[in-house]
N, C-alpha and C. Protein backbone atom coordinates (compact mmCIF):
# COMPACT_ATOMS: atom_id res chain seq x y z
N UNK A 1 -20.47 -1.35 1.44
CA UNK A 1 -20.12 -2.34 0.43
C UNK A 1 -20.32 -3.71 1.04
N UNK A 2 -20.87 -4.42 0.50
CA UNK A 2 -21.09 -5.82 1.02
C UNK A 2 -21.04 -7.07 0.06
N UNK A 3 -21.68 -7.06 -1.16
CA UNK A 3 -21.23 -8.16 -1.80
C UNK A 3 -21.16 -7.77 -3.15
N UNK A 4 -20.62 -8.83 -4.24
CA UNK A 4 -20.29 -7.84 -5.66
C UNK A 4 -20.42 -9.54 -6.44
N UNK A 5 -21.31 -9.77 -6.94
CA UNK A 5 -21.63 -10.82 -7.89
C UNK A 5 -22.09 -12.27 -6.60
N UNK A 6 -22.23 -12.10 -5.44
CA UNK A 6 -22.59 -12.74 -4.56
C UNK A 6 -21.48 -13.39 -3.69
N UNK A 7 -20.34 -12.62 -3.93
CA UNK A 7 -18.98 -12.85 -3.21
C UNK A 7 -18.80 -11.80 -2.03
N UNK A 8 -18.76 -11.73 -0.93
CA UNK A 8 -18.24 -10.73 -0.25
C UNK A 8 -17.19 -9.29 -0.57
N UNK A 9 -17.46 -8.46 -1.14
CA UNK A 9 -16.66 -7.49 -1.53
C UNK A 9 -15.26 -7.46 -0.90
N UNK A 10 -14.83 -7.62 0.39
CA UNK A 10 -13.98 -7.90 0.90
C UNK A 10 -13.51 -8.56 0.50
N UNK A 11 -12.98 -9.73 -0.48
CA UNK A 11 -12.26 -10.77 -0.57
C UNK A 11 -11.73 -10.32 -1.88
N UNK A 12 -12.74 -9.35 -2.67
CA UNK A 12 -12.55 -8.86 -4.17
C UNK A 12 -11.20 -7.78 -3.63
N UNK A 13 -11.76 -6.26 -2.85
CA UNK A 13 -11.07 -5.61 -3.13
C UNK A 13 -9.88 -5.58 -1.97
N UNK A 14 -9.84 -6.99 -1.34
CA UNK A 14 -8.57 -6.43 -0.93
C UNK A 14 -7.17 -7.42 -1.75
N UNK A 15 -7.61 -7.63 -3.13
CA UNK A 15 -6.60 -7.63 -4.26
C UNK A 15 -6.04 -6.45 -4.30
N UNK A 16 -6.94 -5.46 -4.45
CA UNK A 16 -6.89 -4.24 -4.82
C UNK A 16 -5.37 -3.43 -4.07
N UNK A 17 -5.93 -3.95 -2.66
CA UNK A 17 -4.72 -3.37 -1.77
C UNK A 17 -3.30 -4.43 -1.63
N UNK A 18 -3.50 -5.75 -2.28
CA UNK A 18 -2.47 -6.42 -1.61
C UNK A 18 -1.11 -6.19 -3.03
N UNK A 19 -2.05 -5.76 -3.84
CA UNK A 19 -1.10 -5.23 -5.15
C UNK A 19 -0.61 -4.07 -5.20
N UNK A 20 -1.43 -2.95 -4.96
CA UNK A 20 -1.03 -1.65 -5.14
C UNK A 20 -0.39 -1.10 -4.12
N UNK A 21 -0.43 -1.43 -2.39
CA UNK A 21 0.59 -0.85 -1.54
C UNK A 21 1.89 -1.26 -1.72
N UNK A 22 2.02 -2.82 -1.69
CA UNK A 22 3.65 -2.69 -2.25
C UNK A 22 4.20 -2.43 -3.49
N UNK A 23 3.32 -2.59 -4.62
CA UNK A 23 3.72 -1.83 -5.50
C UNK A 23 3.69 -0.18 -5.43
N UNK A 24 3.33 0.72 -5.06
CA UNK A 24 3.33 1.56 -4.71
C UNK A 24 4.64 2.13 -3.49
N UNK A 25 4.83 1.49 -2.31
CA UNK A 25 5.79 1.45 -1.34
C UNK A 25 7.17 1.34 -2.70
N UNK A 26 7.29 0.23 -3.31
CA UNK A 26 8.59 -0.10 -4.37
C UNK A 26 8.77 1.34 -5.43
N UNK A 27 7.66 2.01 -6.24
CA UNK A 27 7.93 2.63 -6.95
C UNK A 27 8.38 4.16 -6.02
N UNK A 28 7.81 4.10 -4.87
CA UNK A 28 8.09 5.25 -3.72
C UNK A 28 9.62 5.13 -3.56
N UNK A 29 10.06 3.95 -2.78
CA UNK A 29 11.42 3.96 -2.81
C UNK A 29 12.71 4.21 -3.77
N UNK A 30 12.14 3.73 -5.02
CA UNK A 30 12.94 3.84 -6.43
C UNK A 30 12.54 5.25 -6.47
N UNK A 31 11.92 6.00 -6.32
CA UNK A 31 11.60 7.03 -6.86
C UNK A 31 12.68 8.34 -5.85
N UNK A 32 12.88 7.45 -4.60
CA UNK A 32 13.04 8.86 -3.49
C UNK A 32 14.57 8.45 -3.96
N UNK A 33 14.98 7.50 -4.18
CA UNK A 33 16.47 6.71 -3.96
C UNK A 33 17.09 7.31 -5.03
N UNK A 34 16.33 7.49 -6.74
CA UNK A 34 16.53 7.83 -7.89
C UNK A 34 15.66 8.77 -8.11
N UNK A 35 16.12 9.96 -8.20
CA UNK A 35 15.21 11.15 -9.22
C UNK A 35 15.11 10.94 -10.44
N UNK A 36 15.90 10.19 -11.14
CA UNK A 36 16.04 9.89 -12.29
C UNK A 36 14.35 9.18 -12.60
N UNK A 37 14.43 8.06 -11.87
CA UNK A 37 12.81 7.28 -11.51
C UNK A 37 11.72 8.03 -11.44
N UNK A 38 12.03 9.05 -10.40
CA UNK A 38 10.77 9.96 -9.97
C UNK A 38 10.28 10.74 -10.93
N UNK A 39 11.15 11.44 -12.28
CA UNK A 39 11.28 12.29 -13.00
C UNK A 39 10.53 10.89 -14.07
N UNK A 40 10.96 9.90 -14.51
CA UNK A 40 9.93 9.46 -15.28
C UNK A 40 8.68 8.57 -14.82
N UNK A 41 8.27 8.68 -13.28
CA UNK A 41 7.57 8.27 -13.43
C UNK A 41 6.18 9.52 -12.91
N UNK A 42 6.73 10.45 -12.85
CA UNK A 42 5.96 12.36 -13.02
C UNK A 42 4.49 11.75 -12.05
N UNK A 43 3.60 11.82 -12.33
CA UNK A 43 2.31 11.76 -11.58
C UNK A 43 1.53 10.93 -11.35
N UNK A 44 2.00 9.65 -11.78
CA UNK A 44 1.47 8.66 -12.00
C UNK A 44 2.03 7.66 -10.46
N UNK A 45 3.32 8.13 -10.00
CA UNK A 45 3.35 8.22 -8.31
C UNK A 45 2.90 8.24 -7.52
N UNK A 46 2.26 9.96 -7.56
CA UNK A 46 1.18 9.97 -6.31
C UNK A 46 -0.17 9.64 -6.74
N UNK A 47 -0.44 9.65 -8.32
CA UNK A 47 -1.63 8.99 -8.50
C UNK A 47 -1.89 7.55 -8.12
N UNK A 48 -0.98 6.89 -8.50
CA UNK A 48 -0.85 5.35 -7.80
C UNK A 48 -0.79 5.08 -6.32
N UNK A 49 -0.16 6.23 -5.05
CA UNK A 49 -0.46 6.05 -4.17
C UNK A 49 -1.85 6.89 -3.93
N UNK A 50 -2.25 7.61 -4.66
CA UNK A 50 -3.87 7.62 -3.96
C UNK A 50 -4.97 6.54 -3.96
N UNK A 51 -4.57 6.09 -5.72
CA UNK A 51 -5.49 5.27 -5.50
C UNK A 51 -5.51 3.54 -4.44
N UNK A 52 -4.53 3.53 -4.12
CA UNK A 52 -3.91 2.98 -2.96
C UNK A 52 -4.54 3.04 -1.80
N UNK A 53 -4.27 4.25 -1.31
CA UNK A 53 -4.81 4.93 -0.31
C UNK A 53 -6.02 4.74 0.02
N UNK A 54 -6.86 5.23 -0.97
CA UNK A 54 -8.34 4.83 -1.42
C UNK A 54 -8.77 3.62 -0.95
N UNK A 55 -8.05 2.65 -1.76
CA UNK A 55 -8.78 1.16 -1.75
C UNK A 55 -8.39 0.57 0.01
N UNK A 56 -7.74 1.52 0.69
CA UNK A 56 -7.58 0.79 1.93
C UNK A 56 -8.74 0.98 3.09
N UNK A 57 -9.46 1.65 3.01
CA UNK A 57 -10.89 1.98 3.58
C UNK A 57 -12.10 1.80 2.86
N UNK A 58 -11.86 1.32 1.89
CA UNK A 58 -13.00 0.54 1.30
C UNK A 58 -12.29 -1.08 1.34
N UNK A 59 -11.29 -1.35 1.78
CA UNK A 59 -11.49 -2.97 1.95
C UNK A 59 -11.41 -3.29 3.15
N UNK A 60 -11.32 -2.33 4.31
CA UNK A 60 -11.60 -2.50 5.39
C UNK A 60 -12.85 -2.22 5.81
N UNK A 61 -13.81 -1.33 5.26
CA UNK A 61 -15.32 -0.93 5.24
C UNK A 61 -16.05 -2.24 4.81
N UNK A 62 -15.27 -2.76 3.82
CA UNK A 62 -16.42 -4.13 3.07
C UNK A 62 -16.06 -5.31 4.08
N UNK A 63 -14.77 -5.05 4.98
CA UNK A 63 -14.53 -6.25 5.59
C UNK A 63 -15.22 -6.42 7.31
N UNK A 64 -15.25 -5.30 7.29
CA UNK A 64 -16.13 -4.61 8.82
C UNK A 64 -17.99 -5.41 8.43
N UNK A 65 -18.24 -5.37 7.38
CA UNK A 65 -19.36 -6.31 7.21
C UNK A 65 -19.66 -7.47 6.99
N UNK A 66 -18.49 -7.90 6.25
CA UNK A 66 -18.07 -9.41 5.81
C UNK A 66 -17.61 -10.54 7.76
N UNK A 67 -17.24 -9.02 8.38
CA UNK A 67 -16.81 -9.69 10.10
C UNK A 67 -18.30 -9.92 10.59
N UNK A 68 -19.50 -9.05 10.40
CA UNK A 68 -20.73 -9.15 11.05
C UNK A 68 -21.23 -10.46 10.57
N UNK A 69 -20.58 -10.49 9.49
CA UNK A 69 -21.64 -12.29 8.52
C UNK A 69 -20.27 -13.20 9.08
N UNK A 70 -19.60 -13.37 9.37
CA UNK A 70 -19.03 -15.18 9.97
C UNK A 70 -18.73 -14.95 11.14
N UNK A 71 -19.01 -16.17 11.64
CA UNK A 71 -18.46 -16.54 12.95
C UNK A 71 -17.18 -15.71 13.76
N UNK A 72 -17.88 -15.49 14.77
CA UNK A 72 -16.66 -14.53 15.74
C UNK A 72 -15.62 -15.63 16.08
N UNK A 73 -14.75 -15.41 15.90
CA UNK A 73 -13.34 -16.19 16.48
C UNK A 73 -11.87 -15.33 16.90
N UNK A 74 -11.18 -15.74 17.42
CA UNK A 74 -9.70 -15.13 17.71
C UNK A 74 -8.81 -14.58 16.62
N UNK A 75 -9.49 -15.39 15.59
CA UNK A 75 -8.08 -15.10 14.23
C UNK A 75 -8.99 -14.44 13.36
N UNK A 76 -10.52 -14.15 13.11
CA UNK A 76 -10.86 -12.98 12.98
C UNK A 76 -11.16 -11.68 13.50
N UNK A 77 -10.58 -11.90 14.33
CA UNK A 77 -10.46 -10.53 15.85
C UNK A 77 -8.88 -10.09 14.74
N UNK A 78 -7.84 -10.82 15.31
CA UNK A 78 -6.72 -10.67 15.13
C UNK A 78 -6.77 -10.23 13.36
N UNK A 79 -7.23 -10.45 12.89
CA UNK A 79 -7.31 -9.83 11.13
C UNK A 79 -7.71 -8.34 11.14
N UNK A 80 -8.64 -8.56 11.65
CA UNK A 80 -9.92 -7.04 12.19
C UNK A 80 -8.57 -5.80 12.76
N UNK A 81 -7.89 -6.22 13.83
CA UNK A 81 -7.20 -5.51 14.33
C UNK A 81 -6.13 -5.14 13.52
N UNK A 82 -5.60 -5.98 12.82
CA UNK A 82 -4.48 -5.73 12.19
C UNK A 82 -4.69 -4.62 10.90
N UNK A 83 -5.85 -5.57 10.25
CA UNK A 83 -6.06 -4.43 9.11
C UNK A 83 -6.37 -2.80 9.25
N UNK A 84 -6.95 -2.59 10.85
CA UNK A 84 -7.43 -1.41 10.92
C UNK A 84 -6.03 -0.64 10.87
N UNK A 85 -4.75 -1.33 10.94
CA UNK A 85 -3.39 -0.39 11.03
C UNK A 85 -2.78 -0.06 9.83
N UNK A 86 -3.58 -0.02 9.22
CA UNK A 86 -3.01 -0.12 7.47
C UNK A 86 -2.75 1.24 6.95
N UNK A 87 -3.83 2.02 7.13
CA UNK A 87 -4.25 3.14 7.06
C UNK A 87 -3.29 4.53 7.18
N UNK A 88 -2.70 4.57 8.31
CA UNK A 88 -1.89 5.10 8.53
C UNK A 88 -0.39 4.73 7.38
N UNK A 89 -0.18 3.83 7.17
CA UNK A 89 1.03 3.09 6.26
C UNK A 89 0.38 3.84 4.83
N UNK A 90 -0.36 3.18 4.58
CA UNK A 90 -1.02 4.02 3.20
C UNK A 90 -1.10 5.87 2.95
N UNK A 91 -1.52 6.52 4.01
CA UNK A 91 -1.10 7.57 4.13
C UNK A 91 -0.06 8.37 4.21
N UNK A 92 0.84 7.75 5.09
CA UNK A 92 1.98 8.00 4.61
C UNK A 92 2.75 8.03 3.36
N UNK A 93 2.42 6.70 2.66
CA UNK A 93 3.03 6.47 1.14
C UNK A 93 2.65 7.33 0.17
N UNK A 94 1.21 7.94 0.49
CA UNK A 94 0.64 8.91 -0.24
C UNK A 94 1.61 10.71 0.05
N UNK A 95 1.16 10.74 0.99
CA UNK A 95 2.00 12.17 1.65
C UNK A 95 3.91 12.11 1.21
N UNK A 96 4.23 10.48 1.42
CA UNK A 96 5.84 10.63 0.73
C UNK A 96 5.89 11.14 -0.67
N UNK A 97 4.81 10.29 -1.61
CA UNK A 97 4.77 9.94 -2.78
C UNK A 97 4.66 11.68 -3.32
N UNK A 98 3.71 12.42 -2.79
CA UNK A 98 3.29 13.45 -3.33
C UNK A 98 4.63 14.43 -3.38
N UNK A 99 5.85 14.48 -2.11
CA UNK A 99 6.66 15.04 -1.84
C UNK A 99 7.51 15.06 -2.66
N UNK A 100 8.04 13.62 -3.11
CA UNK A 100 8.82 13.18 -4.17
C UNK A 100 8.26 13.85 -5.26
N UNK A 101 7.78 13.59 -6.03
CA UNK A 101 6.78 14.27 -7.20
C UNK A 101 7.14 16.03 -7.17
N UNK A 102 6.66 16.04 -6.28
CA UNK A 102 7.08 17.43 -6.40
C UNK A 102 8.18 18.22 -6.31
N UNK A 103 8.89 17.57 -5.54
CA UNK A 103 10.33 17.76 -5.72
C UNK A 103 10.88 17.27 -6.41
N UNK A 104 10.66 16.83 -7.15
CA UNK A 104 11.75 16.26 -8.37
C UNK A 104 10.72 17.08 -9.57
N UNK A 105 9.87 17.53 -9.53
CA UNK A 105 9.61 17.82 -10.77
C UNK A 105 10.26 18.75 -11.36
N UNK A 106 10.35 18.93 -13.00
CA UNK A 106 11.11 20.00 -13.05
C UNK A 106 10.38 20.72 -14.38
N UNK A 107 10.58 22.12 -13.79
CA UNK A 107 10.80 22.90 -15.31
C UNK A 107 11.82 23.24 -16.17
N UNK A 108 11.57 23.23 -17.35
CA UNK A 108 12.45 23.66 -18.69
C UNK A 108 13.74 24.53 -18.19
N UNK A 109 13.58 25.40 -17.34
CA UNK A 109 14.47 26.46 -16.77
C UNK A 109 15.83 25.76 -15.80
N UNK A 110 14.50 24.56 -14.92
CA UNK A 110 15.53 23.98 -13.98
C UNK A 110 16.42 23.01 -14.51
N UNK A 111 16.40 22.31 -15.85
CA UNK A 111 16.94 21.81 -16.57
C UNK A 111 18.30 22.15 -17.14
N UNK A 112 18.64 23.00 -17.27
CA UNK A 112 19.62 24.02 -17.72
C UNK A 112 20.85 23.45 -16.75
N UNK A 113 22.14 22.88 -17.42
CA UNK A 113 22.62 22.23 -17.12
C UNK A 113 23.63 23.84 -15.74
N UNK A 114 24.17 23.35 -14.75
CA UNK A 114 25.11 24.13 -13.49
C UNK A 114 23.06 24.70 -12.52
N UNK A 115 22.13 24.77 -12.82
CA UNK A 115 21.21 25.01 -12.03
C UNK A 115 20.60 23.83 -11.13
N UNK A 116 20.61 24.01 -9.95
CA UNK A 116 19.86 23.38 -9.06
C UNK A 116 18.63 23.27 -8.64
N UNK A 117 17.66 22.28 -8.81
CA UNK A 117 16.45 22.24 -8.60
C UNK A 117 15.99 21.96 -7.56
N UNK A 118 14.94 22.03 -7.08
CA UNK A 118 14.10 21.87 -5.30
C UNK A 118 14.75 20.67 -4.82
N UNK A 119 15.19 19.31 -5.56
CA UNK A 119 15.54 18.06 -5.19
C UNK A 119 16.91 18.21 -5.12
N UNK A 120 17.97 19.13 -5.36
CA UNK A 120 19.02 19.40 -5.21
C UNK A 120 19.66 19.29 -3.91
N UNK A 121 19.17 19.62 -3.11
CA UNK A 121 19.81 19.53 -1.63
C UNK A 121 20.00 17.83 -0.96
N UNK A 122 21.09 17.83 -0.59
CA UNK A 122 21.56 16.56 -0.35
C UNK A 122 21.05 15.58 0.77
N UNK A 123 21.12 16.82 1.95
CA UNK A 123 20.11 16.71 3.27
C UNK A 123 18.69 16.33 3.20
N UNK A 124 17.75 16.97 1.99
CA UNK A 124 16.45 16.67 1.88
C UNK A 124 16.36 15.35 1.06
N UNK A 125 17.00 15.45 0.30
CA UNK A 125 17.19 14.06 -0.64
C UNK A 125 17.40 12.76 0.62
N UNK A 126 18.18 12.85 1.23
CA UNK A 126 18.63 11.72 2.07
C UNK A 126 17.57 11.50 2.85
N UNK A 127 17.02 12.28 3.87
CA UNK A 127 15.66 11.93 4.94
C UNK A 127 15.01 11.92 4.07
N UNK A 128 14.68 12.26 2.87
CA UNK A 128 12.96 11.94 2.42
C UNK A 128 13.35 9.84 2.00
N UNK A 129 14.17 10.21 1.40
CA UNK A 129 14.96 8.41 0.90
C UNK A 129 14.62 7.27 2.12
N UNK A 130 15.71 8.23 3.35
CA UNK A 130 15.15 7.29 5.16
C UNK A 130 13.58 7.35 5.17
N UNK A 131 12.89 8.06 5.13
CA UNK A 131 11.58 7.98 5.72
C UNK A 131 10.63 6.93 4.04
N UNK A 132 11.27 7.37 3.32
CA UNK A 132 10.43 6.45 1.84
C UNK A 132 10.94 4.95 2.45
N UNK A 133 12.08 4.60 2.55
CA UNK A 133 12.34 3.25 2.53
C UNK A 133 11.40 2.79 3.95
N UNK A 134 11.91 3.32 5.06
CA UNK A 134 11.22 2.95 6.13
C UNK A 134 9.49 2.68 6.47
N UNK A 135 8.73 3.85 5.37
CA UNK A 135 7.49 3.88 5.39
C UNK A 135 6.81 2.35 4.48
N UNK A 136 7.96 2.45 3.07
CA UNK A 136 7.52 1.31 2.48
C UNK A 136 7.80 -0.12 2.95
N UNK A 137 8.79 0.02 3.74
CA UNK A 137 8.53 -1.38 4.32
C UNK A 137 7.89 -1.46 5.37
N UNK A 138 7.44 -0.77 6.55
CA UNK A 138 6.57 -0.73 6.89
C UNK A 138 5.19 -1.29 6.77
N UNK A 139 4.68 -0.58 5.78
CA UNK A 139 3.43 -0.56 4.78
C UNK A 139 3.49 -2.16 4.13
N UNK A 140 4.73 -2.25 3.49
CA UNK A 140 5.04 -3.79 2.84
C UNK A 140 4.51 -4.92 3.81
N UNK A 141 5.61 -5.10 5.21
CA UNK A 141 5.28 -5.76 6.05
C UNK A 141 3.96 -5.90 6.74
N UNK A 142 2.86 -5.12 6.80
CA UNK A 142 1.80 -4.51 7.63
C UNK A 142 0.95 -5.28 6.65
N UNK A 143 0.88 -4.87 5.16
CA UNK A 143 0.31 -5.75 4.31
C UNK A 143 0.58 -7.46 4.46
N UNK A 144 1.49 -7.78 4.20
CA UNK A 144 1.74 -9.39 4.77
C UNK A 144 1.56 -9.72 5.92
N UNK A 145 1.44 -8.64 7.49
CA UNK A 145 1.22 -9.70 8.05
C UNK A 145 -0.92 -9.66 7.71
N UNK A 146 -1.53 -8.56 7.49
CA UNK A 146 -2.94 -8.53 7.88
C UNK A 146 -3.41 -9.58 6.80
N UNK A 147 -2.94 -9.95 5.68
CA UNK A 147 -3.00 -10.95 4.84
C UNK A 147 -2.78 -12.49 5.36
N UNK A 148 -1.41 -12.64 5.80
CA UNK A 148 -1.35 -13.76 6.61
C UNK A 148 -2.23 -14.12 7.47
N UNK A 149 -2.64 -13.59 8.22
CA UNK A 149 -3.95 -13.25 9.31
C UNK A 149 -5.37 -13.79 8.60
N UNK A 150 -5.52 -12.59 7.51
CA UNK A 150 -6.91 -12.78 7.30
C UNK A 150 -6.99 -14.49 6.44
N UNK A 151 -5.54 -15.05 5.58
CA UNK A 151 -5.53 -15.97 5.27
C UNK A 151 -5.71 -17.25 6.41
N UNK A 152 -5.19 -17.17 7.81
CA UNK A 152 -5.29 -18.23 8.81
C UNK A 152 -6.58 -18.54 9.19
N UNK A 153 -7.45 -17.14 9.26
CA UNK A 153 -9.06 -16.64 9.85
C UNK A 153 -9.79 -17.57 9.02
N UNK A 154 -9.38 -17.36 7.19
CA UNK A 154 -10.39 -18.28 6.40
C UNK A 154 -10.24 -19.24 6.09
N UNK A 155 -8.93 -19.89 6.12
CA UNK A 155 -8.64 -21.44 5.65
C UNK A 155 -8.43 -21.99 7.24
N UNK A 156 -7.95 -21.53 7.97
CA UNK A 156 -7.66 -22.49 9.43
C UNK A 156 -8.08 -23.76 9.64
N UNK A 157 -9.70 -23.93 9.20
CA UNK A 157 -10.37 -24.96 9.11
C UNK A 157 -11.25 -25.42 8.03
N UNK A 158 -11.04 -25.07 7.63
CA UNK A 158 -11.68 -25.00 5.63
C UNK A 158 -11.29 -26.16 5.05
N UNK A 159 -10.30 -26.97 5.11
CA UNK A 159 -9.85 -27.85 3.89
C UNK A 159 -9.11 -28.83 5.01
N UNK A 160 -8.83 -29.95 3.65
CA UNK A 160 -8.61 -31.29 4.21
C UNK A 160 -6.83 -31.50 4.29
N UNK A 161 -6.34 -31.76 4.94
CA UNK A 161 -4.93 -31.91 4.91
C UNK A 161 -4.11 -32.89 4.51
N UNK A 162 -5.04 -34.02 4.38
CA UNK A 162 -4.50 -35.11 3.59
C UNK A 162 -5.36 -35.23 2.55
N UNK A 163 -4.50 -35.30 1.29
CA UNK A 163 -4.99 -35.38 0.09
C UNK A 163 -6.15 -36.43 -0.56
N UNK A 164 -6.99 -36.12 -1.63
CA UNK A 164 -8.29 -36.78 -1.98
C UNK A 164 -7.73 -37.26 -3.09
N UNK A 165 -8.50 -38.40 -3.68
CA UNK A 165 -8.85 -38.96 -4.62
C UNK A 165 -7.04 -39.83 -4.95
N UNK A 166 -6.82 -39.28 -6.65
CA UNK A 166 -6.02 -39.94 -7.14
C UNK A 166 -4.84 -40.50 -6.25
């Protein structure tokens, strides 16, 4: 992937990721914290963290080319590096997301009010909750800083600091 209307693809799709991991990380947490959440928000969870997932190696693929076209410097080193850690955060949110989902889903049967469903256990409920919150902020933070980064890399020296005209 390299450019998309004569813009660097990189700059397009990593909207893509700076929206959907923490949104994704937030609906993960609400979801592990509340079954109630998880139960209405059924597949559209782990569908939202795949496609998540997804867009994080394609905006690091388009950005691995967008690094070959500008100038080598320290704070595009430091972007480069950072973003390559994303990956792992995103995977995770995916692998939580899918867990949740499935454990909370329910059938007609498990509904039946004195029956206990797969999400019933108090123990599994609680560590999947620790590891959802922990992963999504994680993932949250990891996103802001490779953003902050890639934002210092392109404006650092780009623009004027004292104001023009009027």
């Amino acid at each position: 992937m390299s450019t998309v209307n004569g813009l660097p693809a990189h700059v397009l799709l990593v909207h893509i990721v700076v929206v959907l991991v923490p949104l994704t990380a937030l609906a993960l947490v609400a979801a592990a914290l509340w079954p109630r959440a998880a139960r209405r928000l059924g597949v559209l969870l782990p569908a939202l963290a795949l496609v998540a997932l997804v867009s994080v190696p394609l905006a690091t693929q388009a950005g691995e080319w967008l690094e070959r076209h500008v100038t080598e410097d320290t704070l595009v080193r430091r972007h480069t590096e950072l973003g390559d850690g994303l990956l792992p955060w995103a995977l995770g949110l995916f692998v939580l997301a899918t867990v949740v989902w499935w454990a909370t889903r329910r059938t007609r049967e498990e509904q039946t009010p004195g029956k206990g469903g797969r999400w019933s256990t108090l123990p599994v409920r609680i560590a999947v909750g620790v590891l959802s919150v922990a992963v999504g902020v994680g993932a949250v933070v990891d996103v802001y800083r490779i953003g902050d980064s890639g934002a210092k890399a392109a404006w650092h020296d780009a623009y004027d600091k004292t104001a023009q005209g009027n």
